[in-house]
N, C-alpha and C. Protein backbone atom coordinates (compact mmCIF):
# COMPACT_ATOMS: atom_id res chain seq x y z
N UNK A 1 4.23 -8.45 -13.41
CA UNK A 1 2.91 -8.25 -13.93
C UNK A 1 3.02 -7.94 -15.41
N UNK A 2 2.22 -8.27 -16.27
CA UNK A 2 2.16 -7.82 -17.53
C UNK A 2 1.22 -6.72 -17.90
N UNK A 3 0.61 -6.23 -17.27
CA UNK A 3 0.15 -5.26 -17.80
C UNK A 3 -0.58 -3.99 -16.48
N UNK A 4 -1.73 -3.57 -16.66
CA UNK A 4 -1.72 -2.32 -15.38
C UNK A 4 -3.16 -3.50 -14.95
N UNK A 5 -3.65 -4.50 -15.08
CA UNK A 5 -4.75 -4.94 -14.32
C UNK A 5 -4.89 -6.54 -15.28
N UNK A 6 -5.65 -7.39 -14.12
CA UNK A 6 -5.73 -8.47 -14.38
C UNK A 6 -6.86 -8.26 -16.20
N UNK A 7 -6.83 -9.42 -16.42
CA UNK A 7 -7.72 -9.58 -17.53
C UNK A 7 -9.33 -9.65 -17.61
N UNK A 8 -9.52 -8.42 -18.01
CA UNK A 8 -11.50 -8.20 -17.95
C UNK A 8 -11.65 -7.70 -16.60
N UNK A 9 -10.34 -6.87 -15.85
CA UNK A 9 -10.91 -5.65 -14.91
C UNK A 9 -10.00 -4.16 -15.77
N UNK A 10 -11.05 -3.80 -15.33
CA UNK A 10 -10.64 -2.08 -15.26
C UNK A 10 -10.92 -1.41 -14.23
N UNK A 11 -10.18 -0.04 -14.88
CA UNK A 11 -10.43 1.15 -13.80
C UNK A 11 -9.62 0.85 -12.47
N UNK A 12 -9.60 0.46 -11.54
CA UNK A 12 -8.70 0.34 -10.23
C UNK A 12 -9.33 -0.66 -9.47
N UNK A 13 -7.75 -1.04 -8.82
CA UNK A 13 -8.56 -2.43 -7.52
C UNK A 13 -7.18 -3.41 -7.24
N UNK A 14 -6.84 -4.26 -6.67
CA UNK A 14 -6.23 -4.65 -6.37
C UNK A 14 -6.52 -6.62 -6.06
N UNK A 15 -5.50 -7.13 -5.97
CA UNK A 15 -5.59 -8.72 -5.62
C UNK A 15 -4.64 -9.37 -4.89
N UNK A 16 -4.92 -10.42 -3.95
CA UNK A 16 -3.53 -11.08 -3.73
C UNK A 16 -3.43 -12.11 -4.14
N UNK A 17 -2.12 -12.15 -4.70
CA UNK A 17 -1.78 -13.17 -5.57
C UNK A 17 -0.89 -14.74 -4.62
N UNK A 18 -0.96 -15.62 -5.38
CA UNK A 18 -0.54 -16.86 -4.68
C UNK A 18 1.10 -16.54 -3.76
N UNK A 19 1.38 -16.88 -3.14
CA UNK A 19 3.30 -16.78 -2.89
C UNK A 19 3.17 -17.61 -1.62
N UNK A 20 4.69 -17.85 -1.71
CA UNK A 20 4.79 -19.34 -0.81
C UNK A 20 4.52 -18.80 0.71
N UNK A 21 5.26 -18.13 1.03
CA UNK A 21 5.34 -17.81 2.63
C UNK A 21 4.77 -16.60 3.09
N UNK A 22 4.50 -15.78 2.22
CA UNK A 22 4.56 -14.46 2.24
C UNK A 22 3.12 -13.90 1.33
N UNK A 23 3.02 -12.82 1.74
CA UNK A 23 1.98 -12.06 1.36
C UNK A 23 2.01 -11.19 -0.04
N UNK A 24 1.48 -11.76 -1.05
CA UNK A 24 1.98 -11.29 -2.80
C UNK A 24 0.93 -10.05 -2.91
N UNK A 25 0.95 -8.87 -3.09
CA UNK A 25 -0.30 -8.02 -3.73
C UNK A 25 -0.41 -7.57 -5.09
N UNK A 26 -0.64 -7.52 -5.96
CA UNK A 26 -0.68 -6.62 -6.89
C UNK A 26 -2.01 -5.62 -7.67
N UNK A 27 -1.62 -4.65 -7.65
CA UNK A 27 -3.00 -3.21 -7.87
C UNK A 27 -2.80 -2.50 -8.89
N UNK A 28 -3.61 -1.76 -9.50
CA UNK A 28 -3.89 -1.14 -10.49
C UNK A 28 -4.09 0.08 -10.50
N UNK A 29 -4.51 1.42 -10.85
CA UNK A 29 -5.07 2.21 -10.91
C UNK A 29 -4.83 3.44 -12.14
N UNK A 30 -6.30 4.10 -12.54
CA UNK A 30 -4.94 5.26 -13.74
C UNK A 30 -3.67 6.32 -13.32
N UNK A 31 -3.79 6.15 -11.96
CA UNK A 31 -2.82 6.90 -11.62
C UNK A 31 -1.87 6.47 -10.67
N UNK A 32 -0.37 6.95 -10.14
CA UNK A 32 0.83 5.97 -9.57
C UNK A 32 0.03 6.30 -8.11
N UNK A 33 -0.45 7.46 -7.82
CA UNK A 33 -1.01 7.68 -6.62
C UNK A 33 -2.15 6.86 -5.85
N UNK A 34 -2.98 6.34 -7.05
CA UNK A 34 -4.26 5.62 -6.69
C UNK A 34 -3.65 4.29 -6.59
N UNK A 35 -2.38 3.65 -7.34
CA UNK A 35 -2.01 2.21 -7.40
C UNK A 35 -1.46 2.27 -5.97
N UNK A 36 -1.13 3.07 -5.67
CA UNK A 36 -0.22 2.94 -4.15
C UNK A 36 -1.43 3.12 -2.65
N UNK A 37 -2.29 3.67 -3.34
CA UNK A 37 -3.58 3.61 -2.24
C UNK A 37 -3.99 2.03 -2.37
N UNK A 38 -4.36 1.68 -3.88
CA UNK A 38 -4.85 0.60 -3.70
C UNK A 38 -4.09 -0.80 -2.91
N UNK A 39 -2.71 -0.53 -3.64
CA UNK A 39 -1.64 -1.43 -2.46
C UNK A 39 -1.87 -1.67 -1.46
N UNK A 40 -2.27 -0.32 -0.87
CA UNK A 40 -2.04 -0.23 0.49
C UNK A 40 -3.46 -0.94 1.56
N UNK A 41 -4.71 -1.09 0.44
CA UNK A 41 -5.42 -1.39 1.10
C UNK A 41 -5.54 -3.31 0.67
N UNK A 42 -4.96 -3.33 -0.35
CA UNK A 42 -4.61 -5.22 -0.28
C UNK A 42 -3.89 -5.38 0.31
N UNK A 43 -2.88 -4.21 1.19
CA UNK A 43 -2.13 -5.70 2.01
C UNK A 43 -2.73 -5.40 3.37
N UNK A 44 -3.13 -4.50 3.53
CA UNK A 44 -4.17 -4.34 4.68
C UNK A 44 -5.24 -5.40 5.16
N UNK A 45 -6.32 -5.18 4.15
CA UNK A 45 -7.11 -6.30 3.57
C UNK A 45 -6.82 -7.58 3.96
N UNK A 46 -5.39 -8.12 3.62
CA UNK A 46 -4.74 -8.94 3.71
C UNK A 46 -4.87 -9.47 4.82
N UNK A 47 -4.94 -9.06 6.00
CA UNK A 47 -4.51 -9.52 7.58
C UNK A 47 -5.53 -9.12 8.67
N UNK A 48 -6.12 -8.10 8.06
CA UNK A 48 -7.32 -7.26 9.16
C UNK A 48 -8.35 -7.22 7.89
N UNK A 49 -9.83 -7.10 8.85
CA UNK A 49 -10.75 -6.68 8.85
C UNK A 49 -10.97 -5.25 9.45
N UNK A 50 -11.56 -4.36 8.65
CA UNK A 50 -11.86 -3.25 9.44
C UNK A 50 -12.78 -2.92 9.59
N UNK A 51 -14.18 -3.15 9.01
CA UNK A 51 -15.24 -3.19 9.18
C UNK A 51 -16.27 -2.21 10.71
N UNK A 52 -15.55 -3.55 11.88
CA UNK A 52 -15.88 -3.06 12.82
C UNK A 52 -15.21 -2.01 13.92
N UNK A 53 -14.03 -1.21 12.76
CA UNK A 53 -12.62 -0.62 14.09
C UNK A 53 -13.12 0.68 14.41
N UNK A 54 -12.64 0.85 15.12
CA UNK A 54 -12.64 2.18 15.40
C UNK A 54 -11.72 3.27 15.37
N UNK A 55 -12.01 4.76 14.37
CA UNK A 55 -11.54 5.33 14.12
C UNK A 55 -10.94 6.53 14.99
N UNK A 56 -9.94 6.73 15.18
CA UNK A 56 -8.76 7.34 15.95
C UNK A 56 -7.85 8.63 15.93
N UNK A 57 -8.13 8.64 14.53
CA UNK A 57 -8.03 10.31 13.92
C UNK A 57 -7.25 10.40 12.53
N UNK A 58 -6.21 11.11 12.18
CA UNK A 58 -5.58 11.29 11.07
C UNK A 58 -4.47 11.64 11.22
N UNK A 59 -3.58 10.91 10.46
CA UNK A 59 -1.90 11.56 10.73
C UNK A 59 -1.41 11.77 8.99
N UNK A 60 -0.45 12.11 9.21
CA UNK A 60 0.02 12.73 7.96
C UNK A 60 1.41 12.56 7.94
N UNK A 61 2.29 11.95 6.64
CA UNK A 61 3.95 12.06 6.52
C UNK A 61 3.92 12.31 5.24
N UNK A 62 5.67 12.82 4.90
CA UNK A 62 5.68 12.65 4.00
C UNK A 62 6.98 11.32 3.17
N UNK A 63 6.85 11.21 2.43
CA UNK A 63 7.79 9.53 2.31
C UNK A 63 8.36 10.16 0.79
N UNK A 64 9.85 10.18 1.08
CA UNK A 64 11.14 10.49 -0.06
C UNK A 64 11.54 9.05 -0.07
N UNK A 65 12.05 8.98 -1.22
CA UNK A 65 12.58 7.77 -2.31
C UNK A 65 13.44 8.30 -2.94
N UNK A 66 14.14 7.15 -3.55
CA UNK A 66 15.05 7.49 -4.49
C UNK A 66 14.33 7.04 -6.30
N UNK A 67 13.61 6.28 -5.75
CA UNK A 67 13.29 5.39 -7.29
C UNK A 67 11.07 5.37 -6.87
N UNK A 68 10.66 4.95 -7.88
CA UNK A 68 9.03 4.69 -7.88
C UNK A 68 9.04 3.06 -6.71
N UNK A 69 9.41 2.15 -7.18
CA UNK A 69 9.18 1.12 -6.44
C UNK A 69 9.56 1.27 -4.83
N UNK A 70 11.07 2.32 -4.58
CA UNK A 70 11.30 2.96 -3.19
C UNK A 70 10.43 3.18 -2.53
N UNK A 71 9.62 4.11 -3.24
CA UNK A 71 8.35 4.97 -2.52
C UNK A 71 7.31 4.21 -2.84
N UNK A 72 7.22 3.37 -3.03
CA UNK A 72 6.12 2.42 -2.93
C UNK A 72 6.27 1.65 -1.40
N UNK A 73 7.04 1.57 -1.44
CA UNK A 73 8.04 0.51 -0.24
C UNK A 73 7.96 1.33 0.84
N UNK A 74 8.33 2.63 0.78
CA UNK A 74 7.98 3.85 2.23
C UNK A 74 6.85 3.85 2.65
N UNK A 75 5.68 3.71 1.39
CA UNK A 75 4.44 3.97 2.02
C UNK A 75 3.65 2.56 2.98
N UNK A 76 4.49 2.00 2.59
CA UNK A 76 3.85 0.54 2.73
C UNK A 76 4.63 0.29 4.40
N UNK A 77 5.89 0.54 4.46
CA UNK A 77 6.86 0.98 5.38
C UNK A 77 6.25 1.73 6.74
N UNK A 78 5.44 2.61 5.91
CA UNK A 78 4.63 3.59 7.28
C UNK A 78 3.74 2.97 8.08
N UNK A 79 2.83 1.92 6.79
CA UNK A 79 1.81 1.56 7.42
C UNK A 79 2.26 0.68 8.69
N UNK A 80 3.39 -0.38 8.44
CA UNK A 80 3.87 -1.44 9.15
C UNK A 80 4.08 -0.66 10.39
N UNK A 81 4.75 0.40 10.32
CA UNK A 81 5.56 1.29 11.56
C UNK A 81 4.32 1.75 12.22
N UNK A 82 3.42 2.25 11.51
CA UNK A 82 2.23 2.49 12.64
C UNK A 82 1.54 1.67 13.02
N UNK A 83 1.07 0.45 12.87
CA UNK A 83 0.60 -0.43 13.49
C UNK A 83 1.50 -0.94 14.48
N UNK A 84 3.03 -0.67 14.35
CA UNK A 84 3.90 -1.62 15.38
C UNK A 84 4.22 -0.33 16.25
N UNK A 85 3.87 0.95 15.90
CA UNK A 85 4.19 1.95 17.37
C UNK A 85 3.24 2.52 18.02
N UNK A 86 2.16 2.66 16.89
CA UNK A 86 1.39 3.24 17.43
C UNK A 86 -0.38 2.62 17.56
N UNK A 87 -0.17 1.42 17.13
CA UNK A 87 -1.55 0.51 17.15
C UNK A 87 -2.45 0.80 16.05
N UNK A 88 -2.28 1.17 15.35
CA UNK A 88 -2.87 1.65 14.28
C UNK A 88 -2.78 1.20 12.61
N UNK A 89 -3.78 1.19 11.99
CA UNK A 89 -4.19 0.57 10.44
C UNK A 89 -5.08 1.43 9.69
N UNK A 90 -4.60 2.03 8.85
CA UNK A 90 -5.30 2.82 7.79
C UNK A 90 -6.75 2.54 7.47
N UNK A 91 -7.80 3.19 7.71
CA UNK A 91 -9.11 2.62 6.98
C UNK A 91 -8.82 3.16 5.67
N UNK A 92 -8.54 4.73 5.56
CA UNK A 92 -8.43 5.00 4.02
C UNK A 92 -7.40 6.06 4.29
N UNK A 93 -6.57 6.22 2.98
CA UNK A 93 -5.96 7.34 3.01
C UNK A 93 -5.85 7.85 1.66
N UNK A 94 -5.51 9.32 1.61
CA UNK A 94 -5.06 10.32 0.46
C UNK A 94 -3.45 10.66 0.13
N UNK A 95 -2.96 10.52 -1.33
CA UNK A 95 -1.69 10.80 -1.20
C UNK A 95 -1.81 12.19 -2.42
N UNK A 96 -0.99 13.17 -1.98
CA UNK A 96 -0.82 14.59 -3.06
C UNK A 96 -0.07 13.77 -4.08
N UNK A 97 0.48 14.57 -5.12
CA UNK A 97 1.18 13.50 -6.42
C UNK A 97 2.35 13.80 -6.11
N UNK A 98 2.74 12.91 -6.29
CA UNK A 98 3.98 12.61 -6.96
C UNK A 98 4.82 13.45 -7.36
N UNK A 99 5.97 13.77 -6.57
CA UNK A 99 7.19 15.27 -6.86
C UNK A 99 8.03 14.56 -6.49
N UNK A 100 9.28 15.04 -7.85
CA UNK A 100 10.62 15.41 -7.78
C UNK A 100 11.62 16.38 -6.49
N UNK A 101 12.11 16.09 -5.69
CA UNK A 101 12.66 16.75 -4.71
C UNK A 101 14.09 16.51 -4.72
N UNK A 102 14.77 17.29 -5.26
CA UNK A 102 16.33 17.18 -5.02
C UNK A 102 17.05 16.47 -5.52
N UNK A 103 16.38 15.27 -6.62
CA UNK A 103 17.12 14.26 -7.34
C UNK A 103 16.41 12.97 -6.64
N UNK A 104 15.46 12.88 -5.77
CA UNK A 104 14.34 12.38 -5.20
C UNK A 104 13.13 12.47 -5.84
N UNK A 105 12.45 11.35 -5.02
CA UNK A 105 10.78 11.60 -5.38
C UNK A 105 10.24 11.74 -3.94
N UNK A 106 8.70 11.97 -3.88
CA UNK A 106 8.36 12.63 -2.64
C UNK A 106 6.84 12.41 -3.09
N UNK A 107 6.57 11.88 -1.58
CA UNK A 107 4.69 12.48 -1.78
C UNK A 107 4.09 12.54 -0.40
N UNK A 108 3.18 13.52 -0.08
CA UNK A 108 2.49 13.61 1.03
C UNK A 108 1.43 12.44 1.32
N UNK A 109 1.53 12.25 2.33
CA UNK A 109 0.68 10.85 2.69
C UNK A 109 -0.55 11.19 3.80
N UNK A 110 -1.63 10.88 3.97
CA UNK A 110 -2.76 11.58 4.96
C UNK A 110 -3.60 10.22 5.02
N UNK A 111 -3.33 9.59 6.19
CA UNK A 111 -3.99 8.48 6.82
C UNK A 111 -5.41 8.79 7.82
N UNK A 112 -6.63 7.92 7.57
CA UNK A 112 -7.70 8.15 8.45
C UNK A 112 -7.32 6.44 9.29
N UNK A 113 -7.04 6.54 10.33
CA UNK A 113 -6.23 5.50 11.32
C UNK A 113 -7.41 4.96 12.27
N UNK A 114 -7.50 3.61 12.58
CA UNK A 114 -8.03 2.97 13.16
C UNK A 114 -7.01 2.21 14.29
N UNK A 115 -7.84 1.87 15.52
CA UNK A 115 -7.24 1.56 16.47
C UNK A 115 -7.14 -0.13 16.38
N UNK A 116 -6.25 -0.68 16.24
CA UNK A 116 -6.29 -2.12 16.03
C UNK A 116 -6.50 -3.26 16.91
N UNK A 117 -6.84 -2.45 18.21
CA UNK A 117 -7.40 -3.29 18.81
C UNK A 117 -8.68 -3.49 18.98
N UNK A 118 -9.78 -2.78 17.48
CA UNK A 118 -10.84 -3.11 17.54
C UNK A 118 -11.04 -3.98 16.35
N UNK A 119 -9.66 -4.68 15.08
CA UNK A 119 -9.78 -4.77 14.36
C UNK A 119 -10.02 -6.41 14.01
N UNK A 120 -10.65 -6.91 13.33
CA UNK A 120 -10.76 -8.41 13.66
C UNK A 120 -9.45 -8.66 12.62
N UNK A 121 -8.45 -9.71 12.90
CA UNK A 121 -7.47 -10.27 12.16
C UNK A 121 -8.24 -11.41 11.44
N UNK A 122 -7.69 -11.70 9.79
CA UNK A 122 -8.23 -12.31 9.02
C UNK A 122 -6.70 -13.32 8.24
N UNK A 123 -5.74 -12.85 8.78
CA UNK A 123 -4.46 -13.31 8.85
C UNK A 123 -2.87 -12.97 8.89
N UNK A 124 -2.17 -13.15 8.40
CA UNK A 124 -0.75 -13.29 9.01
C UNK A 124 -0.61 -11.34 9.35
N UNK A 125 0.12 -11.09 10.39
CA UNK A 125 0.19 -10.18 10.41
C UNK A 125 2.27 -9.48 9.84
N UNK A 126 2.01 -8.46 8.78
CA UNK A 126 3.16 -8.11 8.40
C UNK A 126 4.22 -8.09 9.04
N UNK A 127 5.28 -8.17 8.59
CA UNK A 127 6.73 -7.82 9.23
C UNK A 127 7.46 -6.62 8.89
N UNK A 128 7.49 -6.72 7.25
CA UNK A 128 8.05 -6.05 6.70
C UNK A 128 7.55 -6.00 5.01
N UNK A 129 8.20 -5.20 4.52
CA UNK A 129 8.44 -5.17 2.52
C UNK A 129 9.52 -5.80 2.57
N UNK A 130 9.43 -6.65 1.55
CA UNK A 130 10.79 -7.25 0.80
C UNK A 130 10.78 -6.42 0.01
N UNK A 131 12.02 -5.91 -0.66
CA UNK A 131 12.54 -5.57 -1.77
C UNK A 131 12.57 -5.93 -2.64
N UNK A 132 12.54 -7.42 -3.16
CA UNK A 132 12.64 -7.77 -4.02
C UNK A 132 11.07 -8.15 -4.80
N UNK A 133 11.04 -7.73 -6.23
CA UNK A 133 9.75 -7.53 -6.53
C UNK A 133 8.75 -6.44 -6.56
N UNK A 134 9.27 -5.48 -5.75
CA UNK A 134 8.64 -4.59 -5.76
C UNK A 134 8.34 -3.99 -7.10
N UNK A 135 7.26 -3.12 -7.45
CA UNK A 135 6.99 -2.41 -8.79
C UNK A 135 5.81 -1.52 -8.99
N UNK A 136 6.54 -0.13 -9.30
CA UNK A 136 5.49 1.00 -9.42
C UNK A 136 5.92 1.33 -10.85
N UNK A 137 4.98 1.07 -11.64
CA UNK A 137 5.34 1.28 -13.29
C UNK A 137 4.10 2.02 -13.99
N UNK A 138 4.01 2.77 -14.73
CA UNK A 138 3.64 3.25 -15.96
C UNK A 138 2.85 2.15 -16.98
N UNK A 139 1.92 1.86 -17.44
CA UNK A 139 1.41 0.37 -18.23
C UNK A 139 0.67 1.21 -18.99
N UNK A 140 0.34 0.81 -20.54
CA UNK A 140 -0.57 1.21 -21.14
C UNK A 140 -1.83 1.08 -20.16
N UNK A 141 -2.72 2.22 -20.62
CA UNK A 141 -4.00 1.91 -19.88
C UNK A 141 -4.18 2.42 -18.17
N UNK A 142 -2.97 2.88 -17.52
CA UNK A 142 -2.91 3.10 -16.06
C UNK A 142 -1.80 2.71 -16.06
N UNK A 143 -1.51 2.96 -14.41
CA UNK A 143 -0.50 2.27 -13.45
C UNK A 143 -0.46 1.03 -12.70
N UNK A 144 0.37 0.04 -12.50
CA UNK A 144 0.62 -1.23 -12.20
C UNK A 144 1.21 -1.21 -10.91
N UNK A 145 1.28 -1.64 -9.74
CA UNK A 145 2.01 -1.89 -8.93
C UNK A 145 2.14 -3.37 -8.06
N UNK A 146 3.29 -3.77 -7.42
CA UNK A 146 3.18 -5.13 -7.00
C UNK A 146 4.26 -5.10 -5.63
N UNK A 147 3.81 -5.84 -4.50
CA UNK A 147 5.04 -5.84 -3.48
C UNK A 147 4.98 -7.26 -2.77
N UNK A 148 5.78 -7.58 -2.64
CA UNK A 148 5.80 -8.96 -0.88
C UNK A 148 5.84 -8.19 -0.08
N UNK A 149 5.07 -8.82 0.74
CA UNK A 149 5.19 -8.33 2.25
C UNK A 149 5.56 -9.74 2.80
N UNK A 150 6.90 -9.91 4.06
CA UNK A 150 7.12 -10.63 4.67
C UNK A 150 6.09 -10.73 6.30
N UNK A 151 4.99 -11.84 6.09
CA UNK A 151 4.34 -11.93 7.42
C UNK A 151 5.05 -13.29 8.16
């Protein structure tokens, strides 16, 4: 990405971008916390509708990294793991900021979870994060972030 948002948006939001096989996102926001919410709801976005789901309650983790793009990748990581254990897809969630832990980074994560079997699919459903590509950066103007997801 070149910069923290496409050209003639501001403030926060997210898009998916073209990629061959796979699911491209990239989001914005002034803060690394809000770019990683917004992530989280383009690749969501991405595959489900939630519109009509039904809500299921709230869970909470917390996700250590070693690097910004890591913990971009954990959070994104959670979502996949709860939809594949526990049936479940984020309608919205809250993350605390961003801490240093031990030579780590760290952030509390607080999901409002929907049951996915009320959720209409709109396409491919995730597998995983690729690694490669990933990016939680600092940009004049806000924060930038970008991931593949392998569906």
């Amino acid at each position: 990405m070149d910069g923290p948002r496409p050209a003639g948006r501001s403030g926060r939001g997210h898009r998916s971008v073209p990629h061959t096989a796979d699911l491209r996102v990239e989001a914005w926001a002034p803060t690394a916390e809000g770019c990683i919410g917004e992530l989280v709801h383009a690749v969501v976005g991405g595959f489900a509708d939630l519109s009509g789901a039904r809500v299921v309650g709230e869970r909470a983790c917390t996700v250590l990294a070693a690097s910004r793009p890591d913990l971009l990748a954990g959070v994104l990581e959670e979502v996949i793991y709860r939809m594949d254990a526990d049936g479940e897809l984020p309608l919205a969630l809250a993350l605390g900021p961003i801490r240093g832990l031990d030579g780590a980074l760290g952030v509390e994560v607080r999901f409002r979870m929907v049951d996915t079997a009320t959720v209409a699919p709109v396409g491919s459903v995730p597998k995983a994060v690729s690694l490669h590509g990933l990016e939680l950066a600092e940009r004049p103007g806000g924060w930038a972030c970008a991931a593949t997801i392998d569906v």
